[in-house]
PDB file of N, CA and C in Angstrom:
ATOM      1  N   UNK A   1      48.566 -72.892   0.825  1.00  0.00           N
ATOM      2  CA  UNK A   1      48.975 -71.549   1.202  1.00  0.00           C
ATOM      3  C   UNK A   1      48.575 -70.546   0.135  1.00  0.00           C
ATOM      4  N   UNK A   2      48.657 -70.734  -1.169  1.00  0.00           N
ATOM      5  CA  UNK A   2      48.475 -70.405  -2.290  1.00  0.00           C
ATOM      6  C   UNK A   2      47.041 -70.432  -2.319  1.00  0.00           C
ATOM      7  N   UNK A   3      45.956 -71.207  -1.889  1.00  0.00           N
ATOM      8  CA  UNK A   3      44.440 -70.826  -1.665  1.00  0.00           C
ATOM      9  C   UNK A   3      44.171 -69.482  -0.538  1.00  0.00           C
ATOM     10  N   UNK A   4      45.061 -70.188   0.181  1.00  0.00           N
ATOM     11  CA  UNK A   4      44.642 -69.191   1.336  1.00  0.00           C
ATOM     12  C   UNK A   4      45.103 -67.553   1.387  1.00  0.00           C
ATOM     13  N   UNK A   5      46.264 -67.193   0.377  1.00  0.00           N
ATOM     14  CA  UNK A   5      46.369 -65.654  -0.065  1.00  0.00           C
ATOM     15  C   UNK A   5      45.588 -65.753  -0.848  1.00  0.00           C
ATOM     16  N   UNK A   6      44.853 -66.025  -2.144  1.00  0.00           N
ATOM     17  CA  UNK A   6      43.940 -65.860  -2.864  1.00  0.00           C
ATOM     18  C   UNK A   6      42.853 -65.713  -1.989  1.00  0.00           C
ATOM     19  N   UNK A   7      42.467 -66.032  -0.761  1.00  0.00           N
ATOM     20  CA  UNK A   7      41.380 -65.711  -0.535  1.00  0.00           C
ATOM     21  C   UNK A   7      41.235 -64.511   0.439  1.00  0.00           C
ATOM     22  N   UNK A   8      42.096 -64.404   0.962  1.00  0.00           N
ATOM     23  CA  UNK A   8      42.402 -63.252   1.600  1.00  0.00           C
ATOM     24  C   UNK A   8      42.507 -62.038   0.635  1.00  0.00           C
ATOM     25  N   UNK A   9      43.189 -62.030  -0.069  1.00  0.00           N
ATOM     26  CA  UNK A   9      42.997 -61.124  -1.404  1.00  0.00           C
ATOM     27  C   UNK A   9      41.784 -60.364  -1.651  1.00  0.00           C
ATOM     28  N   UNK A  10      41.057 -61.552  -2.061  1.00  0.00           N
ATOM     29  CA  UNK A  10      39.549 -61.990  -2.564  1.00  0.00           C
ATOM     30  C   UNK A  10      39.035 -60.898  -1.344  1.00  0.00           C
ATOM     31  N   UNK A  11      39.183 -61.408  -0.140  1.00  0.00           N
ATOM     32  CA  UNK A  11      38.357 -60.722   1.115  1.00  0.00           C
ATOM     33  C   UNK A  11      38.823 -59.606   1.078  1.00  0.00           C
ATOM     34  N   UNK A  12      39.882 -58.943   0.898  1.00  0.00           N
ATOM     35  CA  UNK A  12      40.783 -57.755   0.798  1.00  0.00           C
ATOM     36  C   UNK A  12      39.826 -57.069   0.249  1.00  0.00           C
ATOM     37  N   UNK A  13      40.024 -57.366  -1.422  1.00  0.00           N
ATOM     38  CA  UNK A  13      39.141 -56.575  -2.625  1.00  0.00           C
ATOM     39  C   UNK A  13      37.634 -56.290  -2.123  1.00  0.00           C
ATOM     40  N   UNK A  14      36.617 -57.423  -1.624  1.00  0.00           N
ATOM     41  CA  UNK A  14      35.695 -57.290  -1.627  1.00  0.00           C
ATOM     42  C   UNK A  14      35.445 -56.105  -0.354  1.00  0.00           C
ATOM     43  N   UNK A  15      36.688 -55.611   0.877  1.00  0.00           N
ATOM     44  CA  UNK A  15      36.183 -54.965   1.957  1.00  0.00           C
ATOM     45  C   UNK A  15      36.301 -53.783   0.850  1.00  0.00           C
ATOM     46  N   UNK A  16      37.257 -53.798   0.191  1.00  0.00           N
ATOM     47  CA  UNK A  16      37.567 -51.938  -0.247  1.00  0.00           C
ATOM     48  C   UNK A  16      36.284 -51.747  -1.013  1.00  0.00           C
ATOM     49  N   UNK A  17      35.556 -52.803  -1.817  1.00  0.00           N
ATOM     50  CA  UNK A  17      34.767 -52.666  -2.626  1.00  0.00           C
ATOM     51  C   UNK A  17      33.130 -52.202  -1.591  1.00  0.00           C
ATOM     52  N   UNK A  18      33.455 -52.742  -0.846  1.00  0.00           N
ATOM     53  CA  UNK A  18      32.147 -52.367   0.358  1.00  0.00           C
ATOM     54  C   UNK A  18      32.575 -51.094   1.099  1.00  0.00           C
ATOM     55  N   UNK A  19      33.937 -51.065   1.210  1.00  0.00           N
ATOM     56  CA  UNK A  19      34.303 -49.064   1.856  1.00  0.00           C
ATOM     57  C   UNK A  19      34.064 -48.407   0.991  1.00  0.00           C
ATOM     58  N   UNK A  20      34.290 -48.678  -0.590  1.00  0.00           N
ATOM     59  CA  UNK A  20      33.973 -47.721  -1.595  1.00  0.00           C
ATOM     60  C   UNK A  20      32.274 -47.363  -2.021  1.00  0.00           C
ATOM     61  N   UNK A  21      31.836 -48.819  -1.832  1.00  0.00           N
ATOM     62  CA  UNK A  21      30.723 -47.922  -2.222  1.00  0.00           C
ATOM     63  C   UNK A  21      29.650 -47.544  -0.968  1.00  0.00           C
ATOM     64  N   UNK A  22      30.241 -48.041   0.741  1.00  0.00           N
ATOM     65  CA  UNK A  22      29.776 -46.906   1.626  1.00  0.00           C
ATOM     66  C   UNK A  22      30.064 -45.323   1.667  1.00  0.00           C
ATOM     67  N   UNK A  23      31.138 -45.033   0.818  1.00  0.00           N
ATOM     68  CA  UNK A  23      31.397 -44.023   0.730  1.00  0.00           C
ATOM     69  C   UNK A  23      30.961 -43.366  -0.389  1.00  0.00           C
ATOM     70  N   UNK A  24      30.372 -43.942  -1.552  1.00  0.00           N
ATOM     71  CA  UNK A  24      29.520 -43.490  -2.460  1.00  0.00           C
ATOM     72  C   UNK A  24      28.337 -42.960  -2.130  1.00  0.00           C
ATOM     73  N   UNK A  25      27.845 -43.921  -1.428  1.00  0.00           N
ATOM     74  CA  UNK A  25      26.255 -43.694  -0.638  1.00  0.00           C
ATOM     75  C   UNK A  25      26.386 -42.479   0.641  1.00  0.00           C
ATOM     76  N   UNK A  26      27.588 -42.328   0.841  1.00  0.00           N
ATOM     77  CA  UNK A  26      27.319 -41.038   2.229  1.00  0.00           C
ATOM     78  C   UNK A  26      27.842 -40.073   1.294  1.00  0.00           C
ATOM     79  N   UNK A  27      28.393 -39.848   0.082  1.00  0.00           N
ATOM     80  CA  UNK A  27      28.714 -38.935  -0.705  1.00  0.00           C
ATOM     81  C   UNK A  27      27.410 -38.642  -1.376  1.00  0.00           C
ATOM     82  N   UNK A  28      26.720 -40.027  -1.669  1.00  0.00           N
ATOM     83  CA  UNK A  28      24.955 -39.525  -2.027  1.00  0.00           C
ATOM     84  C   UNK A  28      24.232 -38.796  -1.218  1.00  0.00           C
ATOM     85  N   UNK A  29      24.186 -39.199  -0.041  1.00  0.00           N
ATOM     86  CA  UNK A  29      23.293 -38.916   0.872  1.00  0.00           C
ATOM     87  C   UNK A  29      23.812 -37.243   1.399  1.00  0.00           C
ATOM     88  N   UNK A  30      24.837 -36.861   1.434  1.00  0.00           N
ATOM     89  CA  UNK A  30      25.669 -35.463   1.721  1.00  0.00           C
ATOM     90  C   UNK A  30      25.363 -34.652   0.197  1.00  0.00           C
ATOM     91  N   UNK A  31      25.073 -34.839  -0.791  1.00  0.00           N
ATOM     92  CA  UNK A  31      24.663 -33.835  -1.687  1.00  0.00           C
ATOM     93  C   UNK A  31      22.697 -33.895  -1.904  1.00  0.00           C
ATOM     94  N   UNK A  32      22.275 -35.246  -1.539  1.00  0.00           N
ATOM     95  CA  UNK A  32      20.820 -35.183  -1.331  1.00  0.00           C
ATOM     96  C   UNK A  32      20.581 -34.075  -0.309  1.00  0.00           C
ATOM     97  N   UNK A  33      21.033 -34.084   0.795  1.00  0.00           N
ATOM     98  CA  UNK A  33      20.584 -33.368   1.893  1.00  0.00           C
ATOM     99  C   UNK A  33      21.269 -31.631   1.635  1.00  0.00           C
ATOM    100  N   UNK A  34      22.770 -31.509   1.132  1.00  0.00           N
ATOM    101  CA  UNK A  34      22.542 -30.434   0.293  1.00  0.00           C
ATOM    102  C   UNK A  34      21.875 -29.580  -0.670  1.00  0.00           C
ATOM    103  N   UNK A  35      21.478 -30.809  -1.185  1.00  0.00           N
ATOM    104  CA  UNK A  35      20.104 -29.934  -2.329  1.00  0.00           C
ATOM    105  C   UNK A  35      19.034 -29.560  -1.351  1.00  0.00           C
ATOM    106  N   UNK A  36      18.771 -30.519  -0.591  1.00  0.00           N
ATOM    107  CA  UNK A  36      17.010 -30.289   0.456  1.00  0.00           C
ATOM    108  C   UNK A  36      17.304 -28.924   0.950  1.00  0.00           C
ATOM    109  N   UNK A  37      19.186 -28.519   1.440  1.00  0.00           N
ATOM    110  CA  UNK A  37      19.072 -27.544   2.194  1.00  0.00           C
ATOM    111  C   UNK A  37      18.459 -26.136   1.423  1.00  0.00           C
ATOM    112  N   UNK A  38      19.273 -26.502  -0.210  1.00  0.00           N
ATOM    113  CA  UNK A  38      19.264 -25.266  -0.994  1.00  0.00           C
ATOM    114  C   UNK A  38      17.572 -24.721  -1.133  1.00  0.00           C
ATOM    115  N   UNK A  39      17.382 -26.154  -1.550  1.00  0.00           N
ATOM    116  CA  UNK A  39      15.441 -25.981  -1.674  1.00  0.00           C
ATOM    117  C   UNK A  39      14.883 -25.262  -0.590  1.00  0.00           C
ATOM    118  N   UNK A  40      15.555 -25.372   0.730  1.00  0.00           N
ATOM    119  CA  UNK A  40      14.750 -25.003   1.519  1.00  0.00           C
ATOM    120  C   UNK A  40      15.139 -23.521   1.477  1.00  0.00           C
ATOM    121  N   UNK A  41      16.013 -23.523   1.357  1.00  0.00           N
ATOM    122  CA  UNK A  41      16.624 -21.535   1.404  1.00  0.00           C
ATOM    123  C   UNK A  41      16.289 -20.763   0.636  1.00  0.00           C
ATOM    124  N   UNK A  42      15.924 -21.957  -1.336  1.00  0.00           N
ATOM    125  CA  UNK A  42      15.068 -20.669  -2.195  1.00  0.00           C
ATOM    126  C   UNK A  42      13.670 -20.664  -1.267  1.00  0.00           C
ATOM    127  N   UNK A  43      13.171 -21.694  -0.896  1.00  0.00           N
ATOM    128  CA  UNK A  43      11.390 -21.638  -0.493  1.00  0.00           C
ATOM    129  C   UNK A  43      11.431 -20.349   0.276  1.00  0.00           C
ATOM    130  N   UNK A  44      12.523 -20.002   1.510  1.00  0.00           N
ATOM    131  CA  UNK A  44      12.408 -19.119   2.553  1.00  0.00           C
ATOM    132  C   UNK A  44      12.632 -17.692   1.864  1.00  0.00           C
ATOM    133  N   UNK A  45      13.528 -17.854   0.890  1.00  0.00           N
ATOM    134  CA  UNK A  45      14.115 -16.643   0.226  1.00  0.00           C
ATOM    135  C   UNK A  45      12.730 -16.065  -0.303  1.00  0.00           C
ATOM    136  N   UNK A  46      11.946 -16.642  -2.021  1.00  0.00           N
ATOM    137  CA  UNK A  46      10.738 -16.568  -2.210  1.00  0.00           C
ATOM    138  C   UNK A  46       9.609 -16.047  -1.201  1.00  0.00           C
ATOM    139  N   UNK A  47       9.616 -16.722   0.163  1.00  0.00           N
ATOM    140  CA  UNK A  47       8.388 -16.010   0.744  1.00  0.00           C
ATOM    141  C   UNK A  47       9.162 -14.902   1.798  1.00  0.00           C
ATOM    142  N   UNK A  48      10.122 -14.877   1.762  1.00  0.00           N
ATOM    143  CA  UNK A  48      10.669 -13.248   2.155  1.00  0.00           C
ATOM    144  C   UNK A  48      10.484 -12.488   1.008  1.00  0.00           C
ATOM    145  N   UNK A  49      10.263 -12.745  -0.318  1.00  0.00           N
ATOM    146  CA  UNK A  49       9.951 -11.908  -1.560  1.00  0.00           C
ATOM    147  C   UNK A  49       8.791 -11.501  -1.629  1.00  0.00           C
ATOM    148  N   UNK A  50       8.238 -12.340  -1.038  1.00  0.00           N
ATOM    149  CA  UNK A  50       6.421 -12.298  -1.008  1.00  0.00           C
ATOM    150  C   UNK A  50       5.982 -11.635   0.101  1.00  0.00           C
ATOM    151  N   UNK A  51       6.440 -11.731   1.161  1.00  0.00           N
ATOM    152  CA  UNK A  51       6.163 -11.237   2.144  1.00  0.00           C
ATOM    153  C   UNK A  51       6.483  -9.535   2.038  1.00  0.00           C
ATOM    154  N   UNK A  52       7.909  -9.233   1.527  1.00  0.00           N
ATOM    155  CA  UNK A  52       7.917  -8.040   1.161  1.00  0.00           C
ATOM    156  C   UNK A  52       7.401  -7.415  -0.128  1.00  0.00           C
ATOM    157  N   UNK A  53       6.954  -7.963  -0.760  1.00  0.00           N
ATOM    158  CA  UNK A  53       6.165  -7.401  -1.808  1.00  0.00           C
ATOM    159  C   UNK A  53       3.945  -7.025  -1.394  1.00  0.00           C
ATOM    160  N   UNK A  54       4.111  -8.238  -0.868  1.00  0.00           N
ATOM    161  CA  UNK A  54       2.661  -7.711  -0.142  1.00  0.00           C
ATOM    162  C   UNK A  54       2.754  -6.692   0.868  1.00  0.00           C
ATOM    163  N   UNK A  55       3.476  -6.259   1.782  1.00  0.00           N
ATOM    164  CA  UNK A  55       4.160  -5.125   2.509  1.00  0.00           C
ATOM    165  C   UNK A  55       4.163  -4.135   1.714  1.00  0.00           C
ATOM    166  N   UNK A  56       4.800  -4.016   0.630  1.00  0.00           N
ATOM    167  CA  UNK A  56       4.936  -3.053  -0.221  1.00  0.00           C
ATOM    168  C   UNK A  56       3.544  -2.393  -1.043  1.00  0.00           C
ATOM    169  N   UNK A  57       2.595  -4.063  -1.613  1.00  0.00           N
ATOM    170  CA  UNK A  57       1.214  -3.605  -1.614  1.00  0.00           C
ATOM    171  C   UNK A  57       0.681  -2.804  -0.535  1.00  0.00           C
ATOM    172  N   UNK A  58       0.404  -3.482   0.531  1.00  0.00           N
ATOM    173  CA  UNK A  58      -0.116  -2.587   1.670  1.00  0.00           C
ATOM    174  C   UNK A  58       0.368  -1.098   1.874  1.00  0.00           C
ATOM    175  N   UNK A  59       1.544  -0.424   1.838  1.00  0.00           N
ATOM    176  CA  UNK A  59       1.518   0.479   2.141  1.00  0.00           C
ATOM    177  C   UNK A  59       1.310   1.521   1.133  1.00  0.00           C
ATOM    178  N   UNK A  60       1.635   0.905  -0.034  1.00  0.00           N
ATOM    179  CA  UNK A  60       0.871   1.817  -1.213  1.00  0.00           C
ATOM    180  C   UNK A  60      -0.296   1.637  -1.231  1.00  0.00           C
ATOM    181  N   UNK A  61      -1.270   1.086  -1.186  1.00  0.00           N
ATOM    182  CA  UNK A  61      -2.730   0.834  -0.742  1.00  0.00           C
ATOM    183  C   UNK A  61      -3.069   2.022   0.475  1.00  0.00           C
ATOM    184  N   UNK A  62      -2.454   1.821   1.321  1.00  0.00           N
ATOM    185  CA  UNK A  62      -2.659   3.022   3.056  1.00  0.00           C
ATOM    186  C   UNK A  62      -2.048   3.967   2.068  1.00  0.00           C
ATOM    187  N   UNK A  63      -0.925   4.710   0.757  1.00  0.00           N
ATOM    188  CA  UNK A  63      -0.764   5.591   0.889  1.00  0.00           C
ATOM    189  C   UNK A  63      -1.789   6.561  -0.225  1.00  0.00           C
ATOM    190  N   UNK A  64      -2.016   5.396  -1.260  1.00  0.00           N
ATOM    191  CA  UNK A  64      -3.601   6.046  -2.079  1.00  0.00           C
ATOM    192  C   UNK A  64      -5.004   6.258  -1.022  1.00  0.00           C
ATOM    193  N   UNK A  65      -5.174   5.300   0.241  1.00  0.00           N
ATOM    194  CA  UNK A  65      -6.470   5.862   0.769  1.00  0.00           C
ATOM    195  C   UNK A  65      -6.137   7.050   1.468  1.00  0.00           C
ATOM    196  N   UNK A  66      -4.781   7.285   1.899  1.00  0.00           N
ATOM    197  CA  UNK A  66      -4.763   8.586   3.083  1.00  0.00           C
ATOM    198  C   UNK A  66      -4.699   9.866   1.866  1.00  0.00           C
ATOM    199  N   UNK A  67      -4.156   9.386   0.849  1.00  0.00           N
ATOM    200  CA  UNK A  67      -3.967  10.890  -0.594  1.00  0.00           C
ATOM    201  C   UNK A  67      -5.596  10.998  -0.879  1.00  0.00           C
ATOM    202  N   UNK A  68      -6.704   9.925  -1.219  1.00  0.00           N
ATOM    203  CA  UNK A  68      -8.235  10.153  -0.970  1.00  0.00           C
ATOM    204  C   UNK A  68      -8.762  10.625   0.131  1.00  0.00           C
ATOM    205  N   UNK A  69      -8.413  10.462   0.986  1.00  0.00           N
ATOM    206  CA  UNK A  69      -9.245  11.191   2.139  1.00  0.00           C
ATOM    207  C   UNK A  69      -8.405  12.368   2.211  1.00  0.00           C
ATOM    208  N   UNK A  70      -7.082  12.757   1.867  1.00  0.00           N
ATOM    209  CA  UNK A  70      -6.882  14.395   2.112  1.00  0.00           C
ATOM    210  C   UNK A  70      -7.923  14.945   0.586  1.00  0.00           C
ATOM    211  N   UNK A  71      -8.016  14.543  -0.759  1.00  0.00           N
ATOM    212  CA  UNK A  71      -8.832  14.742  -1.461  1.00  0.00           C
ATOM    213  C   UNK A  71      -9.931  15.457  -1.485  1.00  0.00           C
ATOM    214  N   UNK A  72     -10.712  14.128  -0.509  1.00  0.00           N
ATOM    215  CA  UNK A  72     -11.716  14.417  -0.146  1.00  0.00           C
ATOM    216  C   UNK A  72     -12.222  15.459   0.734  1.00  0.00           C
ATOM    217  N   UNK A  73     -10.800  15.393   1.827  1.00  0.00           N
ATOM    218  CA  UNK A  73     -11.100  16.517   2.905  1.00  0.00           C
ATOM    219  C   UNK A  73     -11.047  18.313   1.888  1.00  0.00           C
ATOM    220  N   UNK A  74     -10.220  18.406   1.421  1.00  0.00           N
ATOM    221  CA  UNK A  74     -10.062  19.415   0.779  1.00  0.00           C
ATOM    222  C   UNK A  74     -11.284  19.796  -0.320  1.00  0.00           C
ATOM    223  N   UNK A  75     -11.750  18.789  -0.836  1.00  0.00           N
ATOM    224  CA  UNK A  75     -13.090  18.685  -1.759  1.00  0.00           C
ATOM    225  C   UNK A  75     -14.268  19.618  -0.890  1.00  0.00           C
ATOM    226  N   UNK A  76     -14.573  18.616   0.433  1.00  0.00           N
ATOM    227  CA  UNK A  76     -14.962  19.478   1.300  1.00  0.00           C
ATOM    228  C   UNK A  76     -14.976  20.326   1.804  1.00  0.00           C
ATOM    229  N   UNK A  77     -13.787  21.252   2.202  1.00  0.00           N
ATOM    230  CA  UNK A  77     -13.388  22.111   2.864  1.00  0.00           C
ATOM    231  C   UNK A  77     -13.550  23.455   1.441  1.00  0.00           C
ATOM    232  N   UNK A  78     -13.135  23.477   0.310  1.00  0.00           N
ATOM    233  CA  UNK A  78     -13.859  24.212  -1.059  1.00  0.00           C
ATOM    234  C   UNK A  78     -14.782  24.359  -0.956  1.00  0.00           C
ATOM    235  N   UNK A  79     -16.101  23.091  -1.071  1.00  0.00           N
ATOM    236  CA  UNK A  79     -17.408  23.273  -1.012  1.00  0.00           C
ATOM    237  C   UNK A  79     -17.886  24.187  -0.138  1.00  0.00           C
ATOM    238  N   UNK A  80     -17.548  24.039   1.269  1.00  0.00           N
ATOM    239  CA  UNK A  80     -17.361  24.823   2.269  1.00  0.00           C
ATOM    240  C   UNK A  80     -17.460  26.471   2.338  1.00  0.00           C
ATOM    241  N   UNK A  81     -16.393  26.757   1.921  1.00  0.00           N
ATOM    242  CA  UNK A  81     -16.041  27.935   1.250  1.00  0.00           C
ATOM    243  C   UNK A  81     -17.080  28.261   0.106  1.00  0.00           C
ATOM    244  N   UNK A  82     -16.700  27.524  -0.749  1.00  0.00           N
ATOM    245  CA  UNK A  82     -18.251  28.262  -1.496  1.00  0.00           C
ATOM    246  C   UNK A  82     -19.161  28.644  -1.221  1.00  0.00           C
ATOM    247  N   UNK A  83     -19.650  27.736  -0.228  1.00  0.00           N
ATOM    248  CA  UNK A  83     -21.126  27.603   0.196  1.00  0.00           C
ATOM    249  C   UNK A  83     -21.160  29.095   1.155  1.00  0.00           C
ATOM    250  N   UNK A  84     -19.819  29.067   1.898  1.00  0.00           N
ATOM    251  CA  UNK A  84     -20.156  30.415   2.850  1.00  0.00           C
ATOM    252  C   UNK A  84     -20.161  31.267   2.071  1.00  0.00           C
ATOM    253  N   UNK A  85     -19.056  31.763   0.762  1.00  0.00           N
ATOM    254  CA  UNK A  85     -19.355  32.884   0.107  1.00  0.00           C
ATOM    255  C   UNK A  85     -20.110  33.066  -0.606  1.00  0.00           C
ATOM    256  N   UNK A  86     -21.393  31.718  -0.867  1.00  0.00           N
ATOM    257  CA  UNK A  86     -22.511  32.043  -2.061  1.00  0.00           C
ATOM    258  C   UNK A  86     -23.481  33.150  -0.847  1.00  0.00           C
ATOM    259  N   UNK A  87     -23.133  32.014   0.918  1.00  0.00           N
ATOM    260  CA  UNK A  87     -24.243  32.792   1.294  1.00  0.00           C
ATOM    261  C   UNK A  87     -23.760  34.330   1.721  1.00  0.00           C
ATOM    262  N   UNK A  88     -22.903  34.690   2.068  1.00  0.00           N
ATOM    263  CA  UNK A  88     -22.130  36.125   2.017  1.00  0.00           C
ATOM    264  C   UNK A  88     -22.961  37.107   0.810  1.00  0.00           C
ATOM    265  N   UNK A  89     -22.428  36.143  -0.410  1.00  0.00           N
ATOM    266  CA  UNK A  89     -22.507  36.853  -1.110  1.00  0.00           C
ATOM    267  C   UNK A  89     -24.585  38.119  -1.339  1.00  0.00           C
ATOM    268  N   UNK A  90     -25.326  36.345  -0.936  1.00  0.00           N
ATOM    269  CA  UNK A  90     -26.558  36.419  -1.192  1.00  0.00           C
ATOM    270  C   UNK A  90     -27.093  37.455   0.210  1.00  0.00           C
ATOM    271  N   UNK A  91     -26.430  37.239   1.034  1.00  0.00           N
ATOM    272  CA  UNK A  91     -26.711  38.382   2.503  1.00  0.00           C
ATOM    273  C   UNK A  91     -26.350  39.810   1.783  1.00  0.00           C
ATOM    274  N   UNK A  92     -25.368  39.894   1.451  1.00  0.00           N
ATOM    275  CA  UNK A  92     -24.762  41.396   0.605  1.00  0.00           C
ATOM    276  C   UNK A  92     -26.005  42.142  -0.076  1.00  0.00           C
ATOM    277  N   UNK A  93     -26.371  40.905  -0.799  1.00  0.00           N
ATOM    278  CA  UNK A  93     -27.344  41.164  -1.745  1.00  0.00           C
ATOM    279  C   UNK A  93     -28.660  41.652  -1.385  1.00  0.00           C
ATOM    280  N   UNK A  94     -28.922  40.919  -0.240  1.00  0.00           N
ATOM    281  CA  UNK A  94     -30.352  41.053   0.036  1.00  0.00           C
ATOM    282  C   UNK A  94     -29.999  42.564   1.337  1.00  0.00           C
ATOM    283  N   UNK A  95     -28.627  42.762   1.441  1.00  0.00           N
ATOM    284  CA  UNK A  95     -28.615  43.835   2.494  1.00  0.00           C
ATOM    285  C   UNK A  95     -28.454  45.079   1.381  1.00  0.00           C
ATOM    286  N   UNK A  96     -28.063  44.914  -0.002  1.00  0.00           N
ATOM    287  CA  UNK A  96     -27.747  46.243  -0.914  1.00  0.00           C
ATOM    288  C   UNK A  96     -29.716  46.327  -1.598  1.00  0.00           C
ATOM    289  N   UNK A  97     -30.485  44.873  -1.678  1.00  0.00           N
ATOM    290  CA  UNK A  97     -31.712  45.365  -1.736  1.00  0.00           C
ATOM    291  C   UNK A  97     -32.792  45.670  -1.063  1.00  0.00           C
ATOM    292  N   UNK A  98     -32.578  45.508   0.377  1.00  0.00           N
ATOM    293  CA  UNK A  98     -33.358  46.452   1.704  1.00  0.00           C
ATOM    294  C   UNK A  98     -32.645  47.735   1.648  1.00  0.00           C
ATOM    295  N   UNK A  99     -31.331  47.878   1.276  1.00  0.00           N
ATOM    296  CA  UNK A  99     -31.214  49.535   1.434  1.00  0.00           C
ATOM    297  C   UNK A  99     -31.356  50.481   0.205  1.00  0.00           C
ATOM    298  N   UNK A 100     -31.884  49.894  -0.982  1.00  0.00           N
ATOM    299  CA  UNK A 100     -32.288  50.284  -2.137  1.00  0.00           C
ATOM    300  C   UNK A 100     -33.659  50.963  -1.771  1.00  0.00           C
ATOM    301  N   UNK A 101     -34.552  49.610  -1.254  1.00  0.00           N
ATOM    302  CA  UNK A 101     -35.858  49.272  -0.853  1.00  0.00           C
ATOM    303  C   UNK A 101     -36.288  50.641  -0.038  1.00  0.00           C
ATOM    304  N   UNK A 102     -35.311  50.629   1.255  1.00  0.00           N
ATOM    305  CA  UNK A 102     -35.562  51.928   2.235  1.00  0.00           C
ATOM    306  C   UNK A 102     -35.338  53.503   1.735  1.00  0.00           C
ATOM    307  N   UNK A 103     -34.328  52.813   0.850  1.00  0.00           N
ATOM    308  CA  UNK A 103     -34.151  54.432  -0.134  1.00  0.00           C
ATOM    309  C   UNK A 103     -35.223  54.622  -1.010  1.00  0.00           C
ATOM    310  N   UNK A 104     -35.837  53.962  -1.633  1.00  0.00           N
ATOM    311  CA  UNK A 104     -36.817  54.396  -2.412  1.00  0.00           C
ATOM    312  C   UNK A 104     -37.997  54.688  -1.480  1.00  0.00           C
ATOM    313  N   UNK A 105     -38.469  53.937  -0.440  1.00  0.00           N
ATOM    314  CA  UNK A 105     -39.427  54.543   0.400  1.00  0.00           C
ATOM    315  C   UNK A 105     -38.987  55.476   1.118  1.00  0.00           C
ATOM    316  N   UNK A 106     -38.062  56.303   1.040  1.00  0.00           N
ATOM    317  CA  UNK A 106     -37.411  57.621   1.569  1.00  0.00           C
ATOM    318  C   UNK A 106     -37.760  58.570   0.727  1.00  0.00           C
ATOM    319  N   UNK A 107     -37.417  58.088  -0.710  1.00  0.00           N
ATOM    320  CA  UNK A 107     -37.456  59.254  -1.714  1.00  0.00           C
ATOM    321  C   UNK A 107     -38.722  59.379  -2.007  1.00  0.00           C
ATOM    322  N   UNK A 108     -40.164  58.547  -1.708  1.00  0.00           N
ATOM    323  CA  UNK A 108     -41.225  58.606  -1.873  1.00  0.00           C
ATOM    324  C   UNK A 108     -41.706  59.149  -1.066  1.00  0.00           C
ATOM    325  N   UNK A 109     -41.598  59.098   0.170  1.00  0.00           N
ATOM    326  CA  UNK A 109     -41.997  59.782   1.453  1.00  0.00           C
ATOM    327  C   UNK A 109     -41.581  61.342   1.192  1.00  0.00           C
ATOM    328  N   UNK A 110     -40.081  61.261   1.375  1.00  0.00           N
ATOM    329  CA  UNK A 110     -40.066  63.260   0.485  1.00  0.00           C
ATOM    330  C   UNK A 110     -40.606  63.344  -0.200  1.00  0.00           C
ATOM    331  N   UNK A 111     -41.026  62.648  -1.524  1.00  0.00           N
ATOM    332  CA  UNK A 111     -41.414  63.146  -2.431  1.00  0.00           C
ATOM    333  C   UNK A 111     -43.168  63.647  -2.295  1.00  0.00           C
ATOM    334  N   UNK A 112     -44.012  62.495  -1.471  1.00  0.00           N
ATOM    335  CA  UNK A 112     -45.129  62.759  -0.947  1.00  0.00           C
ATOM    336  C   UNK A 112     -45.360  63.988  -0.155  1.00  0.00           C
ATOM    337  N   UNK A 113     -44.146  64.139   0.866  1.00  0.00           N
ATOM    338  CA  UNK A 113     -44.134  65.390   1.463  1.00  0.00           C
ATOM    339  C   UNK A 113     -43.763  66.853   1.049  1.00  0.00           C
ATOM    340  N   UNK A 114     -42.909  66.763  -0.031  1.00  0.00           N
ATOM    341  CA  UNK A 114     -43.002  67.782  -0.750  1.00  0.00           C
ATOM    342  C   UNK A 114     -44.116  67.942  -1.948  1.00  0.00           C
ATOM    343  N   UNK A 115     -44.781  67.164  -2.038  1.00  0.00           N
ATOM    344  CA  UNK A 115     -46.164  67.211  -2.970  1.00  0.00           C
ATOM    345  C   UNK A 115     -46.980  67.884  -1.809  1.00  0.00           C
ATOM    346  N   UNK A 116     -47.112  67.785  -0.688  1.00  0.00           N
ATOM    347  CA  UNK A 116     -47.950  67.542   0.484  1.00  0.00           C
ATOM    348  C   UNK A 116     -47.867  69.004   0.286  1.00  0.00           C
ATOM    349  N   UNK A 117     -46.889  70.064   0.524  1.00  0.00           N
ATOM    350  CA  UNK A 117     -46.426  70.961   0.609  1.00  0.00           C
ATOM    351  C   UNK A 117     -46.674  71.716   0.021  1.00  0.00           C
ATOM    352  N   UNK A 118     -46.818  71.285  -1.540  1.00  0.00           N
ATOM    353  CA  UNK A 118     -46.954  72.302  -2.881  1.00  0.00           C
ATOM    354  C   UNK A 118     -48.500  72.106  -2.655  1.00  0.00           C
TER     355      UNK A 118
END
């Protein structure tokens, strides 16, 4: 009788010793798969960082080419202007030296005709 509680015992100890360390191993396996989760949430976190940071490239990129092309447009639109008032200016010019031009062949013509005269 005295073998037979000793062995029951024996079988006793050895189940708790097999519940304990199934329960070691699902206590392993429940913080393994916790870490995988965390890993996976920095990986997603990171390329939401990335993703909004290249976003952020891009639109500063679109907002230096659209500030160059108003630049440029305005660069143009000066030149523009110049260009009409060089030629303004050079029409003025050439209209104040045809009426110089006609005045002096005016004042020569009187002047011929009052020579003509004397």
């Amino acid at each position: 009788m005295e073998i037979e509680c000793k062995a029951q015992l024996r079988a006793e100890a050895e189940a708790e010793a097999e519940a304990e360390a199934e329960a070691e191993a699902e206590a392993e396996a429940e913080a393994e798969a916790e870490a995988e989760a965390e890993a996976e949430a920095e990986a997603e976190a990171e390329a939401e960082a990335e993703a909004e940071a290249e976003a952020e490239a891009e639109a500063e990129a679109e907002a230096e080419a659209e500030a160059e092309a108003e630049a440029e447009a305005e660069a143009e639109a000066e030149a523009e202007a110049e260009a009409e008032a060089e030629a303004e200016a050079e029409a003025e010019a050439e209209a104040e030296a045809e009426a110089e031009a006609e005045a002096e062949a005016e004042a020569e013509a009187e002047a011929e005709a009052e020579g003509a005269y004397d």
